[in-house]
N, C-alpha and C. Protein backbone atom coordinates (compact mmCIF):
# COMPACT_ATOMS: atom_id res chain seq x y z
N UNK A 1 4.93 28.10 14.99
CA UNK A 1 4.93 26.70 15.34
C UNK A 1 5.38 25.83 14.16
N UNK A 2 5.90 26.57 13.00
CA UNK A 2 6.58 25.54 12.19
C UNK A 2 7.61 24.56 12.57
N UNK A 3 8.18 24.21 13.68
CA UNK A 3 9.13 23.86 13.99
C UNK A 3 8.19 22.40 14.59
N UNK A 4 6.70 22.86 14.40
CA UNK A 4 6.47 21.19 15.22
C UNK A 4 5.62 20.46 13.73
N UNK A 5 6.17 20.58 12.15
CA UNK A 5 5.16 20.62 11.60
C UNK A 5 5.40 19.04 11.45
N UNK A 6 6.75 18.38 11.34
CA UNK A 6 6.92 17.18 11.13
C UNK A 6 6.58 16.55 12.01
N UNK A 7 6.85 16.69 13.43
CA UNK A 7 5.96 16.08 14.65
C UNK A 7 4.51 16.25 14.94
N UNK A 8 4.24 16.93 14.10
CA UNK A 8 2.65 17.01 14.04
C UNK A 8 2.15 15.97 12.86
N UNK A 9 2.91 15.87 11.48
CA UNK A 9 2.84 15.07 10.42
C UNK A 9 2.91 13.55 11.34
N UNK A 10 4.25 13.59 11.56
CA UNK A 10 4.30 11.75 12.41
C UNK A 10 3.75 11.37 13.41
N UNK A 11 2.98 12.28 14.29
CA UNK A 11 1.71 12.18 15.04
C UNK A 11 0.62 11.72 14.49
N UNK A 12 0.29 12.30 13.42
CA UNK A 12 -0.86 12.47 12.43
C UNK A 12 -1.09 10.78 11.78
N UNK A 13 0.33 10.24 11.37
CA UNK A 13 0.41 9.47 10.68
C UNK A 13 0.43 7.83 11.67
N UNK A 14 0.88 8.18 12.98
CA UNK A 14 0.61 7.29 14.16
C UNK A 14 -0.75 7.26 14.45
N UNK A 15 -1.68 8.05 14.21
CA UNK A 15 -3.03 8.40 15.18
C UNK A 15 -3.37 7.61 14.42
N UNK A 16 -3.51 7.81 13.04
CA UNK A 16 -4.51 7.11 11.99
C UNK A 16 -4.30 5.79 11.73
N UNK A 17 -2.73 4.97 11.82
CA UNK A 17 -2.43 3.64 12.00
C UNK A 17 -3.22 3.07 13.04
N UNK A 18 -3.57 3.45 14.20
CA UNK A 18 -3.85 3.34 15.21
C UNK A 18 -2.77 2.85 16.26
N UNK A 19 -1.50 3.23 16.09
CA UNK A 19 -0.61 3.56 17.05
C UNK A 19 -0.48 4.66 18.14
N UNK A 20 -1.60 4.33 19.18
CA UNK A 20 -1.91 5.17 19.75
C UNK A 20 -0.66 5.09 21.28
N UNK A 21 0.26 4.19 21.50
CA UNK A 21 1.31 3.99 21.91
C UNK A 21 2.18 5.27 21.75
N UNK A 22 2.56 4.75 20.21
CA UNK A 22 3.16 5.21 19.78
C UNK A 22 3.22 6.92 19.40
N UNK A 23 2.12 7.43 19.17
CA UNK A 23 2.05 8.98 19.05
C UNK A 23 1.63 9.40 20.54
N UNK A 24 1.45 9.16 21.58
CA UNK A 24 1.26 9.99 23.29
C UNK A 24 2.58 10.67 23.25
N UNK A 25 3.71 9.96 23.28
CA UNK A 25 4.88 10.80 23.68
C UNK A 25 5.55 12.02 22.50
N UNK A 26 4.66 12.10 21.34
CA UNK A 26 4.89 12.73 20.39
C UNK A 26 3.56 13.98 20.78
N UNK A 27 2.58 13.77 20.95
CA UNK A 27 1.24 14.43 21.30
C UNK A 27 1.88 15.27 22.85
N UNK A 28 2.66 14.70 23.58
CA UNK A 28 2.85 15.31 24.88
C UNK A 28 4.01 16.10 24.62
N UNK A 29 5.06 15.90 23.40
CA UNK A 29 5.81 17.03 22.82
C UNK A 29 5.17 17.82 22.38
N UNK A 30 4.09 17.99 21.62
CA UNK A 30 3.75 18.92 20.60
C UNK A 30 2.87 19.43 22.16
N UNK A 31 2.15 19.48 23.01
CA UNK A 31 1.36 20.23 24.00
C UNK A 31 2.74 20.25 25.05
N UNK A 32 3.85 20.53 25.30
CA UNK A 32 4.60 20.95 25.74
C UNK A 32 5.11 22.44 25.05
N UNK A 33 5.30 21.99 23.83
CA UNK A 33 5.36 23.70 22.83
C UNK A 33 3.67 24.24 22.31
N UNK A 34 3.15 23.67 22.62
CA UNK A 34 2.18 24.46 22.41
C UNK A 34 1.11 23.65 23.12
N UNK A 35 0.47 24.40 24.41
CA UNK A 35 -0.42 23.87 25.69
C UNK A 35 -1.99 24.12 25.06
N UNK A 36 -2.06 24.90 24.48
CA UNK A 36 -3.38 24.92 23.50
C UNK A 36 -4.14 24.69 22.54
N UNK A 37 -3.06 23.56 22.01
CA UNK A 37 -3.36 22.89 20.96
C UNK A 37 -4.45 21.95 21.04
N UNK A 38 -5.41 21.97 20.55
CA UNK A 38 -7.17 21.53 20.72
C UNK A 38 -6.95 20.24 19.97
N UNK A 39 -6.80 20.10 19.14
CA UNK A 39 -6.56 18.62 17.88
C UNK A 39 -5.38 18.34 19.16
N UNK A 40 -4.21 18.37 19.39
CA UNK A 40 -3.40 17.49 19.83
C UNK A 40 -3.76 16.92 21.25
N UNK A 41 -4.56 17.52 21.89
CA UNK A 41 -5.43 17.62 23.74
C UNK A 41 -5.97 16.26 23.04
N UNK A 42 -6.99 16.47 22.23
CA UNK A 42 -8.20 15.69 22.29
C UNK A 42 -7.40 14.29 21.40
N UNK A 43 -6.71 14.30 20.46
CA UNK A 43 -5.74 12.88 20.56
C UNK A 43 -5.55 12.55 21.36
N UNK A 44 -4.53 13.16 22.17
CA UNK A 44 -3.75 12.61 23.84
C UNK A 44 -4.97 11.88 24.21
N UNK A 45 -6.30 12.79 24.41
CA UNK A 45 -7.23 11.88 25.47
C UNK A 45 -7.82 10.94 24.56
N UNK A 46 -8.11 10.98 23.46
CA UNK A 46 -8.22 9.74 23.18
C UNK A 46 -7.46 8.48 23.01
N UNK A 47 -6.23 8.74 22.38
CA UNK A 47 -5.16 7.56 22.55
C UNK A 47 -5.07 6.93 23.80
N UNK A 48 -5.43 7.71 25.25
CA UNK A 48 -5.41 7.11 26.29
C UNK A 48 -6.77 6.38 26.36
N UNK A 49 -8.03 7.08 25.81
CA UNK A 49 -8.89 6.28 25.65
C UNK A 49 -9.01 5.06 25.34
N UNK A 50 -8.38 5.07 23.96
CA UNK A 50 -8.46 3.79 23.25
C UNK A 50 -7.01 2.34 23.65
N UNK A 51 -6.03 3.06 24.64
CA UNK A 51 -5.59 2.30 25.13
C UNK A 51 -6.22 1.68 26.63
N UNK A 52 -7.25 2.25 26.58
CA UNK A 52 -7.94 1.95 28.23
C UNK A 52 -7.29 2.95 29.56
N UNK A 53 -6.52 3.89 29.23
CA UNK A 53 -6.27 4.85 30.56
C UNK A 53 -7.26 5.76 30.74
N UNK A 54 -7.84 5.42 31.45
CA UNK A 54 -9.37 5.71 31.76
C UNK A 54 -9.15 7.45 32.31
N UNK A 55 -8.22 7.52 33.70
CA UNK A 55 -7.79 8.32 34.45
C UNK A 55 -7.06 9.47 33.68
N UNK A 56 -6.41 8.82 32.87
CA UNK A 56 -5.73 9.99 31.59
C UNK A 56 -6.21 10.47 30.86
N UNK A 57 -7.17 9.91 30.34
CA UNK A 57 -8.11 10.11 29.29
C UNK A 57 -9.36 11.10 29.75
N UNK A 58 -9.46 11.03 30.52
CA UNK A 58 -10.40 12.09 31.16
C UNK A 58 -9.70 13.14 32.23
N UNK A 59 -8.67 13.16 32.20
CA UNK A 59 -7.63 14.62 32.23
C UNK A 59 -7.65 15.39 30.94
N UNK A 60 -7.33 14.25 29.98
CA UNK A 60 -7.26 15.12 28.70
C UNK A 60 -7.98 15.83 28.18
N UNK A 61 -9.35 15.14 28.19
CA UNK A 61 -10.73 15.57 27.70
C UNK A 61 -10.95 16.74 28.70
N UNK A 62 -10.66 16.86 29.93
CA UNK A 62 -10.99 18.15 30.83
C UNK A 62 -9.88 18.89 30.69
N UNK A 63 -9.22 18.90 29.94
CA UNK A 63 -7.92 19.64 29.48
C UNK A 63 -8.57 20.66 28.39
N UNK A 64 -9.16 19.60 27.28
CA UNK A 64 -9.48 19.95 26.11
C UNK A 64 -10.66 20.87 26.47
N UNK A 65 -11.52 20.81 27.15
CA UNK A 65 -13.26 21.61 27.90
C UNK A 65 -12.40 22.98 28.26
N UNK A 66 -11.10 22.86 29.01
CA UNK A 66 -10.84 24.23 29.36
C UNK A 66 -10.04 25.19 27.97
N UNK A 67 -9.72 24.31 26.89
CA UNK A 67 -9.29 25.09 25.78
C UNK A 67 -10.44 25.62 25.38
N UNK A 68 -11.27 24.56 24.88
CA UNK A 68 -12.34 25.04 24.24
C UNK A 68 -13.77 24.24 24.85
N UNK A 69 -14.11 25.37 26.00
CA UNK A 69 -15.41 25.12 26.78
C UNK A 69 -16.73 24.72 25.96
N UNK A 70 -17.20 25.43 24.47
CA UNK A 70 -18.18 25.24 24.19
C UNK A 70 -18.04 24.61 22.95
N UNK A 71 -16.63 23.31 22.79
CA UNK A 71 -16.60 22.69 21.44
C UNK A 71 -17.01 21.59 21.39
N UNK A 72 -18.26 21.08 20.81
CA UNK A 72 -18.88 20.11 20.10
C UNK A 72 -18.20 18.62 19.92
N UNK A 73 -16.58 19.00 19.35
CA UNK A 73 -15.70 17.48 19.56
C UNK A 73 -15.78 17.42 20.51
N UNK A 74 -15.08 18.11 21.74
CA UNK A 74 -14.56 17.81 23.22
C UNK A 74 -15.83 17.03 23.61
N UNK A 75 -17.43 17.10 23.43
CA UNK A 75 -18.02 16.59 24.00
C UNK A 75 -18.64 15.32 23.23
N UNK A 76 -18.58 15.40 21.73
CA UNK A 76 -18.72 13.98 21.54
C UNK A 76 -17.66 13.19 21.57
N UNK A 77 -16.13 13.98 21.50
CA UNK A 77 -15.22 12.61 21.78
C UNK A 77 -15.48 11.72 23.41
N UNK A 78 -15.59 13.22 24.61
CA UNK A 78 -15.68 12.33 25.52
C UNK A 78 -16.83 11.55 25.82
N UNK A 79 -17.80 11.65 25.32
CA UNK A 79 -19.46 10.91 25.23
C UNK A 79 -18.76 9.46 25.18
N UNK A 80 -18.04 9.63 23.71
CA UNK A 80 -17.62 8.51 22.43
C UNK A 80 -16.96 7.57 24.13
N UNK A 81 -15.67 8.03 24.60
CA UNK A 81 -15.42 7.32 25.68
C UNK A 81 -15.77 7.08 26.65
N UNK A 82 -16.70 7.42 27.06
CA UNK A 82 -17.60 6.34 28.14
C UNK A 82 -18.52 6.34 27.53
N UNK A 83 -19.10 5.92 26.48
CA UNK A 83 -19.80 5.01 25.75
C UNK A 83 -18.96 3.43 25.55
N UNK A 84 -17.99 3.84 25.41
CA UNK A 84 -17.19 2.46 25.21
C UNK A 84 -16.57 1.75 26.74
N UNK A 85 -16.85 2.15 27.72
CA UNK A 85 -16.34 2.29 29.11
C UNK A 85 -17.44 1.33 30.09
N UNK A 86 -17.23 1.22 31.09
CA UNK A 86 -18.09 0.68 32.21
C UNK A 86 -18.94 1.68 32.24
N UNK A 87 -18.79 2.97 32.44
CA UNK A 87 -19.41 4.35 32.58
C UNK A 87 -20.06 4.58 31.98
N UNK A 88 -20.65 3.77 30.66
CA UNK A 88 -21.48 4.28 29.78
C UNK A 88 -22.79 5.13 29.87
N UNK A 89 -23.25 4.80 30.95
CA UNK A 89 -24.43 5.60 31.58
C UNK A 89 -24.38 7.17 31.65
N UNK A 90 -23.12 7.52 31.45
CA UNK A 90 -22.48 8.78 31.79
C UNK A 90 -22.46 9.25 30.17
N UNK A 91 -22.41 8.51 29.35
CA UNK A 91 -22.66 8.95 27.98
C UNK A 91 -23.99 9.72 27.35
N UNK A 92 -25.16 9.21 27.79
CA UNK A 92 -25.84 9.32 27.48
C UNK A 92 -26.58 10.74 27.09
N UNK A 93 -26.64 11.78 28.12
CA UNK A 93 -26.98 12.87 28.09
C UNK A 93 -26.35 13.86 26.97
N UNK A 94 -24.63 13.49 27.23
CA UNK A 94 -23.70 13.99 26.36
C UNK A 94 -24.05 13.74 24.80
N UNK A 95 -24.23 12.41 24.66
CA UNK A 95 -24.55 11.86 23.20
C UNK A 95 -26.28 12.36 22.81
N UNK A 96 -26.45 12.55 23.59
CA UNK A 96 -28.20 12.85 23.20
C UNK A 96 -27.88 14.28 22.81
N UNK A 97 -27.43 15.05 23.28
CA UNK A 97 -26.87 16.46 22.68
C UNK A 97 -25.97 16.65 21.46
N UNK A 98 -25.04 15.74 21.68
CA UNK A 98 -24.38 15.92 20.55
C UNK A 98 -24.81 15.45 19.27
N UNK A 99 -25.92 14.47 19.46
CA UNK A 99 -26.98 13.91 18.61
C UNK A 99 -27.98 14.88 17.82
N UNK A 100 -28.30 15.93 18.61
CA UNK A 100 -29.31 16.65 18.93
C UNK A 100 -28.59 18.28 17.98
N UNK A 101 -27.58 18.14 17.94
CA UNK A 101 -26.94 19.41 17.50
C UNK A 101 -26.43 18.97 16.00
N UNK A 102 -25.75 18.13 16.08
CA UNK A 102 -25.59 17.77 14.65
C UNK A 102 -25.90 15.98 14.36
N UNK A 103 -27.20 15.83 14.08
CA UNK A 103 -27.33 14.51 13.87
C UNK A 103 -27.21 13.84 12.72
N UNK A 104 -26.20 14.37 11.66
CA UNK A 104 -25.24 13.38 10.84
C UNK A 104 -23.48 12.76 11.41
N UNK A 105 -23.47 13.20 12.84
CA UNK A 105 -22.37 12.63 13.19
C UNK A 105 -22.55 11.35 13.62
N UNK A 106 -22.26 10.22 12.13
CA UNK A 106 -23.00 9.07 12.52
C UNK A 106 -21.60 8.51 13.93
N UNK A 107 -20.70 8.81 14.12
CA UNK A 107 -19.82 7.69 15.20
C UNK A 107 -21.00 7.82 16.50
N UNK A 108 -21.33 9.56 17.10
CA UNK A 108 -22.94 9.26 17.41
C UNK A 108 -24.04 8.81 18.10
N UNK A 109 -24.64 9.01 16.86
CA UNK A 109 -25.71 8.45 16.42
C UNK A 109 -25.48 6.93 16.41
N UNK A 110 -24.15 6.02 16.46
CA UNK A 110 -24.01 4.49 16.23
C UNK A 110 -23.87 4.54 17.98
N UNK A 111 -23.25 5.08 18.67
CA UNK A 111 -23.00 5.03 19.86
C UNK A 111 -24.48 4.90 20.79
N UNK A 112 -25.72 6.53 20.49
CA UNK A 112 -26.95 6.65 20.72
C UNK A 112 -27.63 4.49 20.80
N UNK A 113 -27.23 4.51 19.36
CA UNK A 113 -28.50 2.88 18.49
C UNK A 113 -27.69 2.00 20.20
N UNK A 114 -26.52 1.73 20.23
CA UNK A 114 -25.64 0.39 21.20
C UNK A 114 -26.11 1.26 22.89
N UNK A 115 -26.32 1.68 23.07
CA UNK A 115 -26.81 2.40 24.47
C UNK A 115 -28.50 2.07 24.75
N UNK A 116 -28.92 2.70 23.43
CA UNK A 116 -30.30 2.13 23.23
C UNK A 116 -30.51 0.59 23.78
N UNK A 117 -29.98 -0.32 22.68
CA UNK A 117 -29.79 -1.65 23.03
C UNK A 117 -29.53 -2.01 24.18
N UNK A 118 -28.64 -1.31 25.42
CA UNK A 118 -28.19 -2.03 26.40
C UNK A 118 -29.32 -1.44 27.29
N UNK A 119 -29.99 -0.39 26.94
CA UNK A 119 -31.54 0.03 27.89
C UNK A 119 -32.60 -0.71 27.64
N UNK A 120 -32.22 -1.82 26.63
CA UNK A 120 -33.69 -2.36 26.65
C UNK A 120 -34.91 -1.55 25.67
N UNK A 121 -34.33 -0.49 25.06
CA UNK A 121 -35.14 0.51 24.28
C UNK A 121 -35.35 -0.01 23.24
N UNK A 122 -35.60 -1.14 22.43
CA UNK A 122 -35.50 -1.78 21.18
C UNK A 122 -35.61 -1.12 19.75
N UNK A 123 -37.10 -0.39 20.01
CA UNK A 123 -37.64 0.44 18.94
C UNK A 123 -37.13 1.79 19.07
N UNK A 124 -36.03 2.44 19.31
CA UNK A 124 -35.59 3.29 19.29
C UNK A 124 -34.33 2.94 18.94
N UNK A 125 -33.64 1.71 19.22
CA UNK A 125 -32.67 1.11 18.46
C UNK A 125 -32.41 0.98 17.21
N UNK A 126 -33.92 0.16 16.86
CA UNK A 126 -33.96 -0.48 15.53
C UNK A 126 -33.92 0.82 14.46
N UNK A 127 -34.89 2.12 15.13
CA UNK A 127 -35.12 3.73 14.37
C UNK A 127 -33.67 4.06 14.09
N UNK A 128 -33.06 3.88 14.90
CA UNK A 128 -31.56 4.84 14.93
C UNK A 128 -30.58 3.98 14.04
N UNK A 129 -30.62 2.81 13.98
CA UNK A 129 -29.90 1.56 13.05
C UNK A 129 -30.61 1.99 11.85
N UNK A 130 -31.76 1.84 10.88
CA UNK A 130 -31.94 2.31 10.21
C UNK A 130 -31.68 3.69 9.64
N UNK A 131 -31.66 4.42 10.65
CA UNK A 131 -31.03 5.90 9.94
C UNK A 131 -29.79 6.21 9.58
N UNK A 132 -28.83 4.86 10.29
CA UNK A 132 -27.83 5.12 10.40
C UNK A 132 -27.47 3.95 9.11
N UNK A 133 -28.27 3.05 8.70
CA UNK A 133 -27.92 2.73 7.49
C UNK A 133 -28.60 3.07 6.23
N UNK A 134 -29.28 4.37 6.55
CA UNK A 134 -29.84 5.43 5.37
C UNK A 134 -28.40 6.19 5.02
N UNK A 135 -27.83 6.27 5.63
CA UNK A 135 -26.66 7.60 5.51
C UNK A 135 -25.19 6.75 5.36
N UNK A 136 -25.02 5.22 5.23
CA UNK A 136 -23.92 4.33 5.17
C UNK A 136 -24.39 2.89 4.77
N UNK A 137 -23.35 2.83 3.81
CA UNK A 137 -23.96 1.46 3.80
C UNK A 137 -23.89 -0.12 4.63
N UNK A 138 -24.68 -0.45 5.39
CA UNK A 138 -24.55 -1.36 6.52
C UNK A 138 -23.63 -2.73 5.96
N UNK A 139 -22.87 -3.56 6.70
CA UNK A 139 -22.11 -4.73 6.32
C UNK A 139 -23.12 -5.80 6.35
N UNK A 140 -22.77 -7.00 5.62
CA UNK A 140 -23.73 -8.23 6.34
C UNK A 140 -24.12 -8.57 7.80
N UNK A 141 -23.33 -7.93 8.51
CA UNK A 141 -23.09 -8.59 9.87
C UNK A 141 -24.19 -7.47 10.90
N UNK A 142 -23.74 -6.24 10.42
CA UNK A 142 -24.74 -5.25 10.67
C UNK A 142 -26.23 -5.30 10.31
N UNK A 143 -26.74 -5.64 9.00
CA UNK A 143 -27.68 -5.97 9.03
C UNK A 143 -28.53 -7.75 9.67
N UNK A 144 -27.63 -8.38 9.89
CA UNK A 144 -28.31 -9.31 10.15
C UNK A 144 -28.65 -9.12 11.79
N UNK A 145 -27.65 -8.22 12.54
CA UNK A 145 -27.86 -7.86 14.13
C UNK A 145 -28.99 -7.42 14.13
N UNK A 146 -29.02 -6.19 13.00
CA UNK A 146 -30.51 -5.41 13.16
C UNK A 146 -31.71 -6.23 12.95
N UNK A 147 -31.90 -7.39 11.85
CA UNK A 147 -32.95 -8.76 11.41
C UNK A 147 -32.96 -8.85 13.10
N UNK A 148 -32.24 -9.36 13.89
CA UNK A 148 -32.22 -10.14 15.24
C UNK A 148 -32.73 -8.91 16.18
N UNK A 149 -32.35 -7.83 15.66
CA UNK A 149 -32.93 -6.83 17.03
C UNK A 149 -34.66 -6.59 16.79
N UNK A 150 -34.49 -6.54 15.90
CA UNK A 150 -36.15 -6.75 15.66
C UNK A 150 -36.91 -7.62 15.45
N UNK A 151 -36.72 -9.23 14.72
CA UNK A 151 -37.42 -10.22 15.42
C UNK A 151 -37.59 -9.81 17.12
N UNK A 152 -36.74 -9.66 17.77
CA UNK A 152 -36.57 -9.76 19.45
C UNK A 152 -37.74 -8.86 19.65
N UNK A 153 -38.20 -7.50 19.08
CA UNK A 153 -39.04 -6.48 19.19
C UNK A 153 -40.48 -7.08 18.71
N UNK A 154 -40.48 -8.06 17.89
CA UNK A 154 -41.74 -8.31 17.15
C UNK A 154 -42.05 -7.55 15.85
N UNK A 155 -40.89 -6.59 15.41
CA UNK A 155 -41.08 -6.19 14.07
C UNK A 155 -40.32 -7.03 13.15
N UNK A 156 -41.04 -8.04 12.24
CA UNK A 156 -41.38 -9.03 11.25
C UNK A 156 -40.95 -8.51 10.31
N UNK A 157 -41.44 -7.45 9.73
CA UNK A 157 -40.91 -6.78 8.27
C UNK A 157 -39.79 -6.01 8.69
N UNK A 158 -39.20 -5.56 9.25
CA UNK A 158 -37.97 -5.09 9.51
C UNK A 158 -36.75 -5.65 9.43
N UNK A 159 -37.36 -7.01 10.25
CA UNK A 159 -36.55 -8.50 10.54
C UNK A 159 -36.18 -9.04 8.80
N UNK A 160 -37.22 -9.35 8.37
CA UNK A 160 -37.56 -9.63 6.78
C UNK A 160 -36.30 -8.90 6.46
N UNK A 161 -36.52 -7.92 5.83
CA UNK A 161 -35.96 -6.85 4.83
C UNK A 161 -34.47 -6.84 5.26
N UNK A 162 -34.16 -6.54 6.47
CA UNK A 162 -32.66 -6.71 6.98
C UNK A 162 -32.19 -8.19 6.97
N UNK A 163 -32.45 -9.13 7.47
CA UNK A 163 -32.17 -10.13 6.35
C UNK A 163 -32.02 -10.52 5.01
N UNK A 164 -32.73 -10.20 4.18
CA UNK A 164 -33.01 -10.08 2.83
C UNK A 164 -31.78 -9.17 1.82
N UNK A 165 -31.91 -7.93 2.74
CA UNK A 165 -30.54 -7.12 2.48
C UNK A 165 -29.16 -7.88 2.72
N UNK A 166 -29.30 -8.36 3.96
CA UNK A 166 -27.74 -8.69 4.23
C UNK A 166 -27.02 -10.27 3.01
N UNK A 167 -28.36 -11.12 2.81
CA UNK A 167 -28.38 -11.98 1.74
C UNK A 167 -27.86 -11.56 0.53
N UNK A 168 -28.45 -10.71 0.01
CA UNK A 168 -28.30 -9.90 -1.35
C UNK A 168 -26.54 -9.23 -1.54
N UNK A 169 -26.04 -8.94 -0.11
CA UNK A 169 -25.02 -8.20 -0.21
C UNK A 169 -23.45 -9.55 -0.01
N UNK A 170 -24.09 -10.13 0.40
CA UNK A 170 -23.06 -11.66 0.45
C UNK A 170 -23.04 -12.67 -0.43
N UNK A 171 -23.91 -11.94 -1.63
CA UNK A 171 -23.71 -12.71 -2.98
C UNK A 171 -22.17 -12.65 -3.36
């Protein structure tokens, strides 16, 4: 497969711009010469993801399940997209596993905390936001959501301290 190494390079180099336009018809060359390519499947379905082809994007991802049935990306990328989807409800189980198997994959574990939030789960929010700014360091904007998710909960010192933090860091 040396022959796809530069179209794999200018794929590579589209994905990460976030020219996700732009690398599909390069991603659908490289899985034309090679139909098993696991990294190039799970681009395709995400670039359609992240352009909103909902219908494509979940071809791809069931593309990618039949390369590799028991791989860990295939199921947190597709979690990752209907987490971001109307469908989000459909995330959940997926992300609780993939949570559950390796829980330093903070994209996640950030996905888990915003699902939380939209259940109304507060204190399981606020747990998972904190862990997730044990392992990264949170922006101002991030911590001041979390100050607001927990005033809303009635945790005061949480509220405190994440405020306090986000102050300190906008010096």
């Amino acid at each position: 497969m040396t022959r796809l190494f530069d179209v794999l390079d200018q794929t590579s180099g589209l994905f990460v711009q976030g020219d996700y336009a732009g690398a599909i018809p390069l991603l659908k060359h490289i899985l034309a010469e090679d139909p098993y390519n696991l990294d190039a499947t799970l681009r395709l379905a995400t670039a359609h993801s992240a352009l909103g082809h909902n219908e494509r994007a979940v071809e791809a991802f069931a593309r990618a399940a039949q390369i590799a049935p028991r791989s860990p990306d295939v199921r947190a990328y597709l979690a990752l997209h209907y987490a971001r989807g109307p469908e989000w409800e459909r995330a959940v189980p997926l992300l609780e596993r993939v949570v559950a198997d390796t829980p330093e994959r903070l994209p996640a574990v950030e996905a888990v905390a915003v699902i939380r939030e939209r259940q109304g789960r507060s204190d399981e929010a606020i747990g998972l936001r904190q862990r997730i700014y044990g392992l990264r360091t949170p922006s101002p904007a991030e911590l001041i959501q979390l100050g607001q998710l927990a005033m809303n909960a009635q945790q005061t010192a949480v509220a405190i301290e994440s405020f306090e933090r986000a102050r300190s860091l906008q010096r």
